[in-house]
C-alpha atoms as a PDB file:
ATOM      1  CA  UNK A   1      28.200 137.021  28.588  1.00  0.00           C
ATOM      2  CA  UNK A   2      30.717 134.113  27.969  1.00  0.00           C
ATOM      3  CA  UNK A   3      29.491 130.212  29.527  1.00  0.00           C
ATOM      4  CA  UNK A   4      32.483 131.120  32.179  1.00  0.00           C
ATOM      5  CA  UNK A   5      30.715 133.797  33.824  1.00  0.00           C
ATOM      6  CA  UNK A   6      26.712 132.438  33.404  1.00  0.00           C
ATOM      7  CA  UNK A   7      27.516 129.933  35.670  1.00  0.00           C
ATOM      8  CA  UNK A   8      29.703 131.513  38.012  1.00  0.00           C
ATOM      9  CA  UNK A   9      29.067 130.080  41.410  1.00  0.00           C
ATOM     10  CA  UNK A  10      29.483 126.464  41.764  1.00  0.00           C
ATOM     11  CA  UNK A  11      28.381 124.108  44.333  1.00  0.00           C
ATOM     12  CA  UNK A  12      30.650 121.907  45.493  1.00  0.00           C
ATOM     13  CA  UNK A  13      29.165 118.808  47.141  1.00  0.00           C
ATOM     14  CA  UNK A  14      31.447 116.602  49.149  1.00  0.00           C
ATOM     15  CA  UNK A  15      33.515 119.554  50.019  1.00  0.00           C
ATOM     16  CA  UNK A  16      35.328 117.293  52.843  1.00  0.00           C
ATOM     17  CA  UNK A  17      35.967 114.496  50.956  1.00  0.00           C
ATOM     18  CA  UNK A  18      39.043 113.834  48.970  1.00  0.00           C
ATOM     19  CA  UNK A  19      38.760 114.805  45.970  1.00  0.00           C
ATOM     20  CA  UNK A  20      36.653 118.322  47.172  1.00  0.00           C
ATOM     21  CA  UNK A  21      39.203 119.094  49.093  1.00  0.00           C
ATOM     22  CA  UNK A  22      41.649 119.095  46.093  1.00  0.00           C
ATOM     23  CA  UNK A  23      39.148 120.435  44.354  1.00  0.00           C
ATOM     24  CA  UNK A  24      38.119 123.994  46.328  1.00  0.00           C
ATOM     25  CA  UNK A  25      41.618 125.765  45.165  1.00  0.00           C
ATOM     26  CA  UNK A  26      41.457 124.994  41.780  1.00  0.00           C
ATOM     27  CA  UNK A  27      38.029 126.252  41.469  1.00  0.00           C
ATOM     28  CA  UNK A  28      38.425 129.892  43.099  1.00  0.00           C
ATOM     29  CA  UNK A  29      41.709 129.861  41.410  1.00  0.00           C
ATOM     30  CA  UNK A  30      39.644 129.334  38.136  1.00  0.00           C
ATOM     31  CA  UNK A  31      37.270 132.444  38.944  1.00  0.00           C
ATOM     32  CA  UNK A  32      34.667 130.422  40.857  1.00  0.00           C
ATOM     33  CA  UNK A  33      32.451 131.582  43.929  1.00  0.00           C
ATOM     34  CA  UNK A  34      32.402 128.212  45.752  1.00  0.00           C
ATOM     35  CA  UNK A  35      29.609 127.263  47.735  1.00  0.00           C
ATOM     36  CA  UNK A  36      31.027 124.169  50.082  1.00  0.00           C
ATOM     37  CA  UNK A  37      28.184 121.335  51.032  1.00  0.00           C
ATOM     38  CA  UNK A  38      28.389 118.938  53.719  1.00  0.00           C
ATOM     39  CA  UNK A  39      26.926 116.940  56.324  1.00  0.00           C
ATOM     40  CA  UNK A  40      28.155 118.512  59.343  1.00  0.00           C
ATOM     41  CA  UNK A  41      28.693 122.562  58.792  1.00  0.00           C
ATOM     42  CA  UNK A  42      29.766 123.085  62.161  1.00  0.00           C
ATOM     43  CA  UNK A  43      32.935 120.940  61.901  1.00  0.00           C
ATOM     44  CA  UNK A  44      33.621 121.999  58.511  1.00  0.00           C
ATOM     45  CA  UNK A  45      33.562 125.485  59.377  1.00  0.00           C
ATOM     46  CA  UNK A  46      35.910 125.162  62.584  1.00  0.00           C
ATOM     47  CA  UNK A  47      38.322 123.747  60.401  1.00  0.00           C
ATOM     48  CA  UNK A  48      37.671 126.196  57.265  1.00  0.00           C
ATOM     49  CA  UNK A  49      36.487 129.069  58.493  1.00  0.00           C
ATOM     50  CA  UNK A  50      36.653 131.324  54.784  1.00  0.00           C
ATOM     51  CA  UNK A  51      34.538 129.313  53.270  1.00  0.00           C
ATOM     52  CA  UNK A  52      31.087 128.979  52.079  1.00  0.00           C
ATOM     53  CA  UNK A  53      29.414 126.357  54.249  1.00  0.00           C
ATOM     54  CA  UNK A  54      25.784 124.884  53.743  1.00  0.00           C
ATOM     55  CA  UNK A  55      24.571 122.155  54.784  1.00  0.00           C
ATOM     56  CA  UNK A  56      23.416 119.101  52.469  1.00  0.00           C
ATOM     57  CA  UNK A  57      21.741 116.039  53.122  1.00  0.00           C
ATOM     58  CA  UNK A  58      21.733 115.058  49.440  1.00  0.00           C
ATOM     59  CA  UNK A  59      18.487 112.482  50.593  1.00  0.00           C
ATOM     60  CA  UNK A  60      16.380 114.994  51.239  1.00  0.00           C
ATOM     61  CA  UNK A  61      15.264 117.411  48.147  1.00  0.00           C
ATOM     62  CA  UNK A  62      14.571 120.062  50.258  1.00  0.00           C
ATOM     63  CA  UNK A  63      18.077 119.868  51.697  1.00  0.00           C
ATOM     64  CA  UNK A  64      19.147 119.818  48.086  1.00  0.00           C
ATOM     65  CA  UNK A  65      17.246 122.407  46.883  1.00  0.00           C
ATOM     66  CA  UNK A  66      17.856 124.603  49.376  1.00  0.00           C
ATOM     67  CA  UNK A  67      21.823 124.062  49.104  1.00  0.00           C
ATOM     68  CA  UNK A  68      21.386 124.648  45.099  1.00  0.00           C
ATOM     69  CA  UNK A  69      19.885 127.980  45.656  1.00  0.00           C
ATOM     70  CA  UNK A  70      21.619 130.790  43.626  1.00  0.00           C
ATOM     71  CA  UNK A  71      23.700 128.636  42.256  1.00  0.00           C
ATOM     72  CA  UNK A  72      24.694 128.467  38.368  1.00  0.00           C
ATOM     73  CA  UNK A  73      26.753 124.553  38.441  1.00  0.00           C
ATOM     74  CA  UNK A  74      27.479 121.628  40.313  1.00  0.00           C
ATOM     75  CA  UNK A  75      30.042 119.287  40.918  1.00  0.00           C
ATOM     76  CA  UNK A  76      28.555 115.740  42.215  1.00  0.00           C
ATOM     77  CA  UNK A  77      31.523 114.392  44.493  1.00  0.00           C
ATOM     78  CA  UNK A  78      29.286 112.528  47.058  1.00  0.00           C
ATOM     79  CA  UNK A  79      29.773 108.187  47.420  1.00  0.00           C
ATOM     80  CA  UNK A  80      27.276 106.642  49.405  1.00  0.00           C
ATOM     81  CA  UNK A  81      29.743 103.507  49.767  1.00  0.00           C
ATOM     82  CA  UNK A  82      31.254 105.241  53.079  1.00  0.00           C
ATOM     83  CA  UNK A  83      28.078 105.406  54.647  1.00  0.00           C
ATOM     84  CA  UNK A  84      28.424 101.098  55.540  1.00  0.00           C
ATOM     85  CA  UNK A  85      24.781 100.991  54.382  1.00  0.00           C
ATOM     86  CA  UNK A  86      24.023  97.435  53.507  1.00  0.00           C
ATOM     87  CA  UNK A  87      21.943  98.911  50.351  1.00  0.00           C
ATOM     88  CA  UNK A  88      24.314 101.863  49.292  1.00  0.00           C
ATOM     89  CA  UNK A  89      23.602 100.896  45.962  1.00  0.00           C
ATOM     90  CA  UNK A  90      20.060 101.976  45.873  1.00  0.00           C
ATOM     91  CA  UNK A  91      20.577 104.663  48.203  1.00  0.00           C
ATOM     92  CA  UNK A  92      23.233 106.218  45.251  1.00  0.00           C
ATOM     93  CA  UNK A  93      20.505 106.066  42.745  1.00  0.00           C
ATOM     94  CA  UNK A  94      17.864 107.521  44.747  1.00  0.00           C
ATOM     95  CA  UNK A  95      20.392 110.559  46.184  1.00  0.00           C
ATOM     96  CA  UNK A  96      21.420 111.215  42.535  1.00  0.00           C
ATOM     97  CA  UNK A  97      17.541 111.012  41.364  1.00  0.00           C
ATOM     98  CA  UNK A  98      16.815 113.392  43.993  1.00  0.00           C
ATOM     99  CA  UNK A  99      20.096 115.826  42.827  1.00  0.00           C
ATOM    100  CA  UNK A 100      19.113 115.408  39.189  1.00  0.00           C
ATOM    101  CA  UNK A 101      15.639 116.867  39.817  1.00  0.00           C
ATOM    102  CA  UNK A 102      16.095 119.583  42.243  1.00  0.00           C
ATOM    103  CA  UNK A 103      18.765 120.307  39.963  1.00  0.00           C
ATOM    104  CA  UNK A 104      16.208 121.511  36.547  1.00  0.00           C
ATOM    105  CA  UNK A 105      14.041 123.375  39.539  1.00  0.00           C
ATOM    106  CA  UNK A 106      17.101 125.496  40.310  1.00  0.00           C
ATOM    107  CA  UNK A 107      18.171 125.911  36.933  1.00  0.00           C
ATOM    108  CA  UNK A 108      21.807 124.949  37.100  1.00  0.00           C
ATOM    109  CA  UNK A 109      23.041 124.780  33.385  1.00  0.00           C
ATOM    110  CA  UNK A 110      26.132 122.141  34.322  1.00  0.00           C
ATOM    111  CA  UNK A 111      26.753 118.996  37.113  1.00  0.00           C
ATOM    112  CA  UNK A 112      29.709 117.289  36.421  1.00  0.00           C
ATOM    113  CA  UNK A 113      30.297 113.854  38.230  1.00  0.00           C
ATOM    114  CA  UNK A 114      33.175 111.826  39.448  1.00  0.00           C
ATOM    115  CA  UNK A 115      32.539 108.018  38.311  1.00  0.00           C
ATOM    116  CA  UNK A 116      34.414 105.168  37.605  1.00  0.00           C
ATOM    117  CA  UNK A 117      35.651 103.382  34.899  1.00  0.00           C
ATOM    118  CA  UNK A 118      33.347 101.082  32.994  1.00  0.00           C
ATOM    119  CA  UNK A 119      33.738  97.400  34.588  1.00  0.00           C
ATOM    120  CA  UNK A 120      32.419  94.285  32.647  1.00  0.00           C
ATOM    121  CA  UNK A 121      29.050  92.575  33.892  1.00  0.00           C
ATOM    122  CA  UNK A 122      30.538  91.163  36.781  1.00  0.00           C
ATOM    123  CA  UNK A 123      31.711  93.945  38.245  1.00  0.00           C
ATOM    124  CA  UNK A 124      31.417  94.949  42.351  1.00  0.00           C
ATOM    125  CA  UNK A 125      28.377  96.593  43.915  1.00  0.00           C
ATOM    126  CA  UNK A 126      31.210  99.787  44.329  1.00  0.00           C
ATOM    127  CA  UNK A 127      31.832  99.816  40.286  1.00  0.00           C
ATOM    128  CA  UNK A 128      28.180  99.117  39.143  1.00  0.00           C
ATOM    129  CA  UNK A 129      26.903 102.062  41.615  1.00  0.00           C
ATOM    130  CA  UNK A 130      29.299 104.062  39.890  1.00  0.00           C
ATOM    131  CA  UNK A 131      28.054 103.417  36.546  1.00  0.00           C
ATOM    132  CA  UNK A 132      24.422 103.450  37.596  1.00  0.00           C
ATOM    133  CA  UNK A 133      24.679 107.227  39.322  1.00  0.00           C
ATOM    134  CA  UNK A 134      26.028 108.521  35.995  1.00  0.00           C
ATOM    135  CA  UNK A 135      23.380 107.154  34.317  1.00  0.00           C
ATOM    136  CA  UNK A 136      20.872 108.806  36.092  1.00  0.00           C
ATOM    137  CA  UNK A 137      22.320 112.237  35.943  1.00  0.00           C
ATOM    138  CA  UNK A 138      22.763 112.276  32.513  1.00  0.00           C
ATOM    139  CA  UNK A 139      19.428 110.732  32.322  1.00  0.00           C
ATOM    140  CA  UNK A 140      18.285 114.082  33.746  1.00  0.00           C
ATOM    141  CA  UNK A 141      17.195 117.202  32.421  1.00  0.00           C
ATOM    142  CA  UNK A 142      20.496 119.428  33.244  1.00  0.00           C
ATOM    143  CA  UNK A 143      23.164 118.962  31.051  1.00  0.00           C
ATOM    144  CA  UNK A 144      25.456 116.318  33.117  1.00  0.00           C
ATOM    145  CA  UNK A 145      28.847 115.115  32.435  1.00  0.00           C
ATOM    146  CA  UNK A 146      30.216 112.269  34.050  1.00  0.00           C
ATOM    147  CA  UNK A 147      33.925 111.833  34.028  1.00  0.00           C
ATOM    148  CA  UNK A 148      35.131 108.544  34.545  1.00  0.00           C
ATOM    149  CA  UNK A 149      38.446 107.603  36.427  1.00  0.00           C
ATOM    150  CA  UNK A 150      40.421 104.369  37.808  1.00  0.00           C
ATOM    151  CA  UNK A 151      42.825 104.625  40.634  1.00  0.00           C
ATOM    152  CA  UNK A 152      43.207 108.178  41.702  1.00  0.00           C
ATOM    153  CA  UNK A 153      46.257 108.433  42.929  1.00  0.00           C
ATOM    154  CA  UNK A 154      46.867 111.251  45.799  1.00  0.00           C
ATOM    155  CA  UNK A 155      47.011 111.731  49.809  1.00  0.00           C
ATOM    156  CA  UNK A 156      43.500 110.789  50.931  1.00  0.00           C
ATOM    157  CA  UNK A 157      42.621 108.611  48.374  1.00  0.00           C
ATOM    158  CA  UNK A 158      41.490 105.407  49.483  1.00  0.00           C
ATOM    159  CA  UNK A 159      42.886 103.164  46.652  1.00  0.00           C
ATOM    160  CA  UNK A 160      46.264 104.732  47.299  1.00  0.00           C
ATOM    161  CA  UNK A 161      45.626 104.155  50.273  1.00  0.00           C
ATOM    162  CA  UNK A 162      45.924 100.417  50.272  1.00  0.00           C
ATOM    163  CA  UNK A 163      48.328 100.335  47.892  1.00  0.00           C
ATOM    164  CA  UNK A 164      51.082 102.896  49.651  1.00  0.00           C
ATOM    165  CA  UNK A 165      50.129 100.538  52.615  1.00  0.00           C
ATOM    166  CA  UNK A 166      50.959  97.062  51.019  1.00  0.00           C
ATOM    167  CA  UNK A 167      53.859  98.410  49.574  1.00  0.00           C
ATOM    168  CA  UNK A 168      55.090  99.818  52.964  1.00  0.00           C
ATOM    169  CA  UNK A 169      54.548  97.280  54.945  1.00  0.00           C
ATOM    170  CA  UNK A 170      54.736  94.361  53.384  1.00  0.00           C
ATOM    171  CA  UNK A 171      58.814  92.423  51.974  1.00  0.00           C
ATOM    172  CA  UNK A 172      56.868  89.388  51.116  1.00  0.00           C
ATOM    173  CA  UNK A 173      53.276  89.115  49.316  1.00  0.00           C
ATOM    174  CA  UNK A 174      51.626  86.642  48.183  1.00  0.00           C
ATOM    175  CA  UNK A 175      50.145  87.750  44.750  1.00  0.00           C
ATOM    176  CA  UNK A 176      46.891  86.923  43.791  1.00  0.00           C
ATOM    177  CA  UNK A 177      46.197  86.897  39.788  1.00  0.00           C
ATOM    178  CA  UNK A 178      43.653  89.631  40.365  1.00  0.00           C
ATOM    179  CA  UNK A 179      47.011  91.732  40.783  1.00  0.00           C
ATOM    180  CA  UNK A 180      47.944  91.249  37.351  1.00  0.00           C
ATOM    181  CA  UNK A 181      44.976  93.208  35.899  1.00  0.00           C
ATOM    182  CA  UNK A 182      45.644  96.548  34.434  1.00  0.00           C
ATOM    183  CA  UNK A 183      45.018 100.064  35.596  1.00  0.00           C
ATOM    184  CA  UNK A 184      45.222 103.450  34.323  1.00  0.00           C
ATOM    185  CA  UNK A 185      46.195 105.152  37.618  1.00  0.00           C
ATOM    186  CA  UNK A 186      45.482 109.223  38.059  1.00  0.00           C
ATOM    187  CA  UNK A 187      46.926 111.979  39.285  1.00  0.00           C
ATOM    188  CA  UNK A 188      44.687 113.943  41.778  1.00  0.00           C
ATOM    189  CA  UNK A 189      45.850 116.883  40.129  1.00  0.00           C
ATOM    190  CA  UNK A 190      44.822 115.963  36.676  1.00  0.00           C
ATOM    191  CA  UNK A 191      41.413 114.759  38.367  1.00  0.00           C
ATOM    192  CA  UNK A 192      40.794 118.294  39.622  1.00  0.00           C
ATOM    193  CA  UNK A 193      42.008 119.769  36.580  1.00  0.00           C
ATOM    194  CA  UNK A 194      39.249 117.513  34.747  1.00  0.00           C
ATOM    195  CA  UNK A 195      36.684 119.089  36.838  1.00  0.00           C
ATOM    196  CA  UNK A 196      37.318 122.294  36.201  1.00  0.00           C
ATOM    197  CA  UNK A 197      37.875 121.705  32.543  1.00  0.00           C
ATOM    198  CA  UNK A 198      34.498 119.982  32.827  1.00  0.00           C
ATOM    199  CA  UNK A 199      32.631 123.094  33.919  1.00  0.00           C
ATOM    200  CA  UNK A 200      33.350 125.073  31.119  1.00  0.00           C
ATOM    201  CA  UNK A 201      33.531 122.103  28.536  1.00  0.00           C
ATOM    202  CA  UNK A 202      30.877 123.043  25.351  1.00  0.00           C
ATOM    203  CA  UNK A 203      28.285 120.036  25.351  1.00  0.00           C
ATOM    204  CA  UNK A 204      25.329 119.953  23.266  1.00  0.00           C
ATOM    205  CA  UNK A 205      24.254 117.017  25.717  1.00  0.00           C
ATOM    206  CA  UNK A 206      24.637 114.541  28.593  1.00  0.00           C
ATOM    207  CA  UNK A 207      27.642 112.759  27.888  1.00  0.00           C
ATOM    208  CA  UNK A 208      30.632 111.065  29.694  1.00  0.00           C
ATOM    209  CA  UNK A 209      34.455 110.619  28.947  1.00  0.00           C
ATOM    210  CA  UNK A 210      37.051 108.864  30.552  1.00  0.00           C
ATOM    211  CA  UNK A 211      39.992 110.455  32.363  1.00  0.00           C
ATOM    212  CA  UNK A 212      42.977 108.100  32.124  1.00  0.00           C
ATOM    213  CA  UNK A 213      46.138 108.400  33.759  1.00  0.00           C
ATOM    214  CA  UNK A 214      49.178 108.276  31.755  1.00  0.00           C
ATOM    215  CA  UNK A 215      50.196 104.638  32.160  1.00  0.00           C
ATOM    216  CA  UNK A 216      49.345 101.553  31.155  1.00  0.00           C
ATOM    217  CA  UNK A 217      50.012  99.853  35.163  1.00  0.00           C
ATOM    218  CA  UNK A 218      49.007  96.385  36.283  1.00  0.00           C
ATOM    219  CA  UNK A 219      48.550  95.660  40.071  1.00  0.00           C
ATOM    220  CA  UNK A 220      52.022  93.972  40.313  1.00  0.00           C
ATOM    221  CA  UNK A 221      53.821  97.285  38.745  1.00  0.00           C
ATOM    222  CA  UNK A 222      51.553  99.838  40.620  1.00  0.00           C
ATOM    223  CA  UNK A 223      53.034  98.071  44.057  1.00  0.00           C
ATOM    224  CA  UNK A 224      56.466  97.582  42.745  1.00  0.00           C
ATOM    225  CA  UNK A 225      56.740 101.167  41.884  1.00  0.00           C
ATOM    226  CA  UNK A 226      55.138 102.387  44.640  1.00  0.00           C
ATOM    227  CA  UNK A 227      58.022 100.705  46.868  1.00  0.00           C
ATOM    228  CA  UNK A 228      60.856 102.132  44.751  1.00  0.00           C
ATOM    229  CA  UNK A 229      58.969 105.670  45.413  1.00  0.00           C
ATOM    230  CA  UNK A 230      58.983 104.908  49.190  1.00  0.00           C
ATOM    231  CA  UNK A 231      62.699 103.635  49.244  1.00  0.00           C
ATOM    232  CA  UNK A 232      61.442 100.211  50.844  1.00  0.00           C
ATOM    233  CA  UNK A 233      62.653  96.772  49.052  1.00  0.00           C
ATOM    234  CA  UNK A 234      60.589  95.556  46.437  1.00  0.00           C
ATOM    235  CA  UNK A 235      58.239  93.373  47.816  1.00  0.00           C
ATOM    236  CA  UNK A 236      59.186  89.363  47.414  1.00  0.00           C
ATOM    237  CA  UNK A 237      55.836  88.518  45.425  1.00  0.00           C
ATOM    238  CA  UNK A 238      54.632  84.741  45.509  1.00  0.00           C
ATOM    239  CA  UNK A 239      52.380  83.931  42.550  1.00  0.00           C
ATOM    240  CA  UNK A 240      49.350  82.126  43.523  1.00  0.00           C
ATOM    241  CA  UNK A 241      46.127  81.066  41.581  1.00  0.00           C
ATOM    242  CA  UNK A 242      43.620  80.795  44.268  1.00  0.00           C
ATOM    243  CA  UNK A 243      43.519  83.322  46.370  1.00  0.00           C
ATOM    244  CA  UNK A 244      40.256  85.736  44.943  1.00  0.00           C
ATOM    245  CA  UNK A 245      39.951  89.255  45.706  1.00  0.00           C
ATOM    246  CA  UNK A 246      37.258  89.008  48.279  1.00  0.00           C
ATOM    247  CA  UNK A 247      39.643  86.311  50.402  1.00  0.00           C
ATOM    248  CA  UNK A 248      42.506  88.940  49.692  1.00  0.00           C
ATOM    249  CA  UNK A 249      40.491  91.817  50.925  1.00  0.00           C
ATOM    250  CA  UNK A 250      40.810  90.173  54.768  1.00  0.00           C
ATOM    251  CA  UNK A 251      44.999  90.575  54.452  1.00  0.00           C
ATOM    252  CA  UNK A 252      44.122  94.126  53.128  1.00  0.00           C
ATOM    253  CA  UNK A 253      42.036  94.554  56.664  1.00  0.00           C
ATOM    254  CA  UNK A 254      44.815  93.376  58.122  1.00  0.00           C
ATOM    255  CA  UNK A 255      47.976  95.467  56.910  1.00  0.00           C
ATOM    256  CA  UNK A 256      46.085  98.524  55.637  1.00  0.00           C
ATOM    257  CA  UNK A 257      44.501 101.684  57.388  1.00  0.00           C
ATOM    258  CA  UNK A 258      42.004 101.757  54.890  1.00  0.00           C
ATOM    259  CA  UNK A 259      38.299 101.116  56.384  1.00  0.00           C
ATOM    260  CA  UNK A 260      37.868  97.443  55.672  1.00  0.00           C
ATOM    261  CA  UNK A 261      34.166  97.911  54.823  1.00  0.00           C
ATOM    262  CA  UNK A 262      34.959 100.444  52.246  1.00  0.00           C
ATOM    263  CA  UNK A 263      38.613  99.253  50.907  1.00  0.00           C
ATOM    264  CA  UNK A 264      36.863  95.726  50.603  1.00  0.00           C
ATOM    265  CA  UNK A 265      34.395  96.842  47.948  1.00  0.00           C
ATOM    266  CA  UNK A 266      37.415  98.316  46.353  1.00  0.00           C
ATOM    267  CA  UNK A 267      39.893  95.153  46.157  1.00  0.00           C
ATOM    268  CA  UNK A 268      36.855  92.969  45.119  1.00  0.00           C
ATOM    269  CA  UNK A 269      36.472  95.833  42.147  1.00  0.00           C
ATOM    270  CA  UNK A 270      40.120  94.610  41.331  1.00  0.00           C
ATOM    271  CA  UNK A 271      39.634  91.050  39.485  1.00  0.00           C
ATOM    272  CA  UNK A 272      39.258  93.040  35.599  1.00  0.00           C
ATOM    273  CA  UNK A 273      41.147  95.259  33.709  1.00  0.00           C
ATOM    274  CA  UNK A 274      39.937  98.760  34.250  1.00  0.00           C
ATOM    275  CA  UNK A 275      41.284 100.552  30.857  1.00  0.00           C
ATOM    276  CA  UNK A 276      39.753 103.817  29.715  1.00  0.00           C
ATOM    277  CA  UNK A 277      37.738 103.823  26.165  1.00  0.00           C
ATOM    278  CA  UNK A 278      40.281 106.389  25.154  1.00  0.00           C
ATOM    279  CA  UNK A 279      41.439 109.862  25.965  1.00  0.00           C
ATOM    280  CA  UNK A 280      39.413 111.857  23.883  1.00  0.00           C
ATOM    281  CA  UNK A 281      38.852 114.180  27.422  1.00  0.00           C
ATOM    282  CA  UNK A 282      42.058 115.275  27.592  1.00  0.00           C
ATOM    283  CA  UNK A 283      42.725 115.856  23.638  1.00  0.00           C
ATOM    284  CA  UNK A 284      39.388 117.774  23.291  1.00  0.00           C
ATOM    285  CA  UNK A 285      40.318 120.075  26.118  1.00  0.00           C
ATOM    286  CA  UNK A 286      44.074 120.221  25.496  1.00  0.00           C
ATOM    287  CA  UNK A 287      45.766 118.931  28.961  1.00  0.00           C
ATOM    288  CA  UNK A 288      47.934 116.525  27.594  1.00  0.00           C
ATOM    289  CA  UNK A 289      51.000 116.891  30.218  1.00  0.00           C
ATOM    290  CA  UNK A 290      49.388 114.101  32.607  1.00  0.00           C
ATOM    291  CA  UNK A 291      51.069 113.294  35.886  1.00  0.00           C
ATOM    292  CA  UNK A 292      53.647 110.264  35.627  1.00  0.00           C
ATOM    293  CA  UNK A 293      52.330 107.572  38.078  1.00  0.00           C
ATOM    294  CA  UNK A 294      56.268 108.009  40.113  1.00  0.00           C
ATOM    295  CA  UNK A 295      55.852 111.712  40.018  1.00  0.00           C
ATOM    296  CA  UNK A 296      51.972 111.270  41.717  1.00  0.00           C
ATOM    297  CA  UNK A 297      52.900 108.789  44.320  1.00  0.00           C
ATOM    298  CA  UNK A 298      56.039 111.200  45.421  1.00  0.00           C
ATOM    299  CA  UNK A 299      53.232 114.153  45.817  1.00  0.00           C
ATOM    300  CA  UNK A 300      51.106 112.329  47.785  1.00  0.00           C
ATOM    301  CA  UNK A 301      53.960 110.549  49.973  1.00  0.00           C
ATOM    302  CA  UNK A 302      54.971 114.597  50.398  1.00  0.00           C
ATOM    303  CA  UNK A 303      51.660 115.656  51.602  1.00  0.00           C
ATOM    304  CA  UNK A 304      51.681 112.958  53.817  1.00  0.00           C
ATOM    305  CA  UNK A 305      55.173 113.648  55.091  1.00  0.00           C
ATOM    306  CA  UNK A 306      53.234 116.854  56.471  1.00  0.00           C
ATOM    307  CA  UNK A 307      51.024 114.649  58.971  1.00  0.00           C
ATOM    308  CA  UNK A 308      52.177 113.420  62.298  1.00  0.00           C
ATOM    309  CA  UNK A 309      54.641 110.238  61.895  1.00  0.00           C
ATOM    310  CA  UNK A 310      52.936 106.839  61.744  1.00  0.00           C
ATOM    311  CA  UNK A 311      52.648 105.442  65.079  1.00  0.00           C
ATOM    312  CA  UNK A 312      52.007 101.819  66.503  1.00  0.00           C
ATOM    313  CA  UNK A 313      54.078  98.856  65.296  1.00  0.00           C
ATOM    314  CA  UNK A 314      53.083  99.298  61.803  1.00  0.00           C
ATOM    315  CA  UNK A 315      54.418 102.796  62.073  1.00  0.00           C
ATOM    316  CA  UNK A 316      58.404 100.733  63.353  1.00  0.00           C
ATOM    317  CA  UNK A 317      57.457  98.077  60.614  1.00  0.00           C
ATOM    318  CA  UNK A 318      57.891 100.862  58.141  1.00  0.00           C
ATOM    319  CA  UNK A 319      61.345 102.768  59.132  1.00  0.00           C
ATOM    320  CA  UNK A 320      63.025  99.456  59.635  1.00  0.00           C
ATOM    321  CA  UNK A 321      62.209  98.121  55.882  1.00  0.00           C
ATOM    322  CA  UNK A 322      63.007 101.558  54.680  1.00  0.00           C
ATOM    323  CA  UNK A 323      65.934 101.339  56.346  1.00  0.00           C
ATOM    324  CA  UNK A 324      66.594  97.988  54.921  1.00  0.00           C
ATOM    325  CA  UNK A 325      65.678  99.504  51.528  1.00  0.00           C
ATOM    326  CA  UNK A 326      68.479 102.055  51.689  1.00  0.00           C
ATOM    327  CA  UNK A 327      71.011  99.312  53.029  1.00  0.00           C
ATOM    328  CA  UNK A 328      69.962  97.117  50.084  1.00  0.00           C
ATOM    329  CA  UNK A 329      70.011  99.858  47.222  1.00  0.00           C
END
């Protein structure tokens, strides 16, 4: 029996979320049973009804456990930043503490986890939680492997969010010199593609790699690019030296849909270069046709071409600068 099919059925925590969502096809496509956690089965359900629902309260080990039963992996999608806890921090450690443990009494062989990119000391309560939660599953018993990304960049992710937003919305910007810090933006696809890879990945131990996009991208390009993608005018940027990410985050609350409480944790992550350590993920497991950061944001502008229009003023704000765009191409 190969490593593919001893751990055949998977548990896939955050199921709702972003990046699960993206993540579900890949993995039956890939020959996993998929086991679906959440919070709330009953909604989940209504709107997915083929799936394997069960519910997961990933503070409570017997919620865990039970959730884990029968099953051979794990993929460890969940981000207690959403929750608006004042302490989410701690709360990460102790939910992955719990998940680590309940994880050796199951006997899954594999969790892979969805971190972030290695940020200096200084870095926000959002980065540092990151960091810390892959530290404590690798820390664990069960073979973990944390995969670490920057910008994901996709329909439903909330850094793409804010940036699709800014560049939408906004013909003139101030710029803040946290936007000229560099980025290695990624493809959702490539993301998922990591995860799967991940599960099947021969490791002798905990370990972690980065996942890199493509590009080299600072802040400035990322928004500049992301307007020629949208067919809007590049935004008129104003350089200023003053203005600090957590200041900025409060015109982010303003022009973006993004939760403030959550998208503010993000922008104050901004003020560092976020580069990977290398790409040794993707040459040891042979994906090397990554997503172009132009042919990413068109994919996720598609899927979101798919929702209802944009309503409210912000919703007029955008067809009259992308009408301007066109007018001024």
């Amino acid at each position: 029996m190969n490593m593919h099919e001893a751990r055949r059925k998977v548990l896939l925590t955050g199921a709702t979320g972003f990046v699960g969502r993206h993540a579900y096809r890949a993995l039956v496509d890939a020959g996993w049973a998929v086991r679906c956690a959440t919070r709330n089965v009953a909604v989940a359900e209504q709107r997915w009804p083929n799936r394997e629902w069960v519910q997961l309260d990933v503070s409570d080990a017997a919620s865990v456990s039970s959730a884990m039963t029968g099953c051979n992996a794990a993929l460890y999608l969940v981000h207690g930043m959403a929750t608006h806890s004042d302490d989410f921090r701690r709360e990460e450690i102790e939910q992955a503490q719990t998940f680590a443990a309940q994880a050796e009494d199951a006997g899954l062989s594999r969790i892979v986890y969805l971190g972030g990119v290695a940020a200096p000391d200084d870095a926000s309560e959002h980065l540092r939680s990151r960091e810390e939660v892959g530290q404590v599953l690798r820390a664990g018993s069960v073979p973990a492997l944390e995969l670490r990304a920057s910008m994901i960049v996709g329909h439903g992710s909330l850094s793409w969010l804010i940036v699709r937003d800014l560049a939408a919305r906004l013909p003139l910007m101030v710029l803040p010199r946290w936007l000229e810090s560099r980025t290695e933006p990624v493809a959702i696809d490539d993301i998922v593609t990591a995860l799967v890879l991940g599960l099947d990945m021969e490791m002798s131990e905990s370990t972690w790699y980065d996942v890199p996009g493509p590009e080299v991208l600072s802040g400035r390009q990322i928004l500049e690019r992301t307007a020629a993608v949208l067919g809007v005018r590049e935004p008129l940027m104003i350089a200023v030296p003053f203005l600090s990410p957590r200041l900025s985050s409060h015109w982010v609350r303003f022009v973006t849909r993004a939760d403030w409480s959550v998208a503010r944790e993000v922008v104050v992550g901004l003020k560092t270069d976020l580069i990977a350590e290398d790409h040794r993920f993707w040459e040891l497991t042979g994906h090397h046709e990554l997503v172009a950061f132009d042919a990413a944001a068109r994919t996720a502008l598609d899927a979101e071409h798919r929702d209802p229009p944009i309503s409210g003023p912000w919703g007029l704000v955008e067809r009259v600068l992308r009408l301007l765009g066109r007018h001024g191409s």
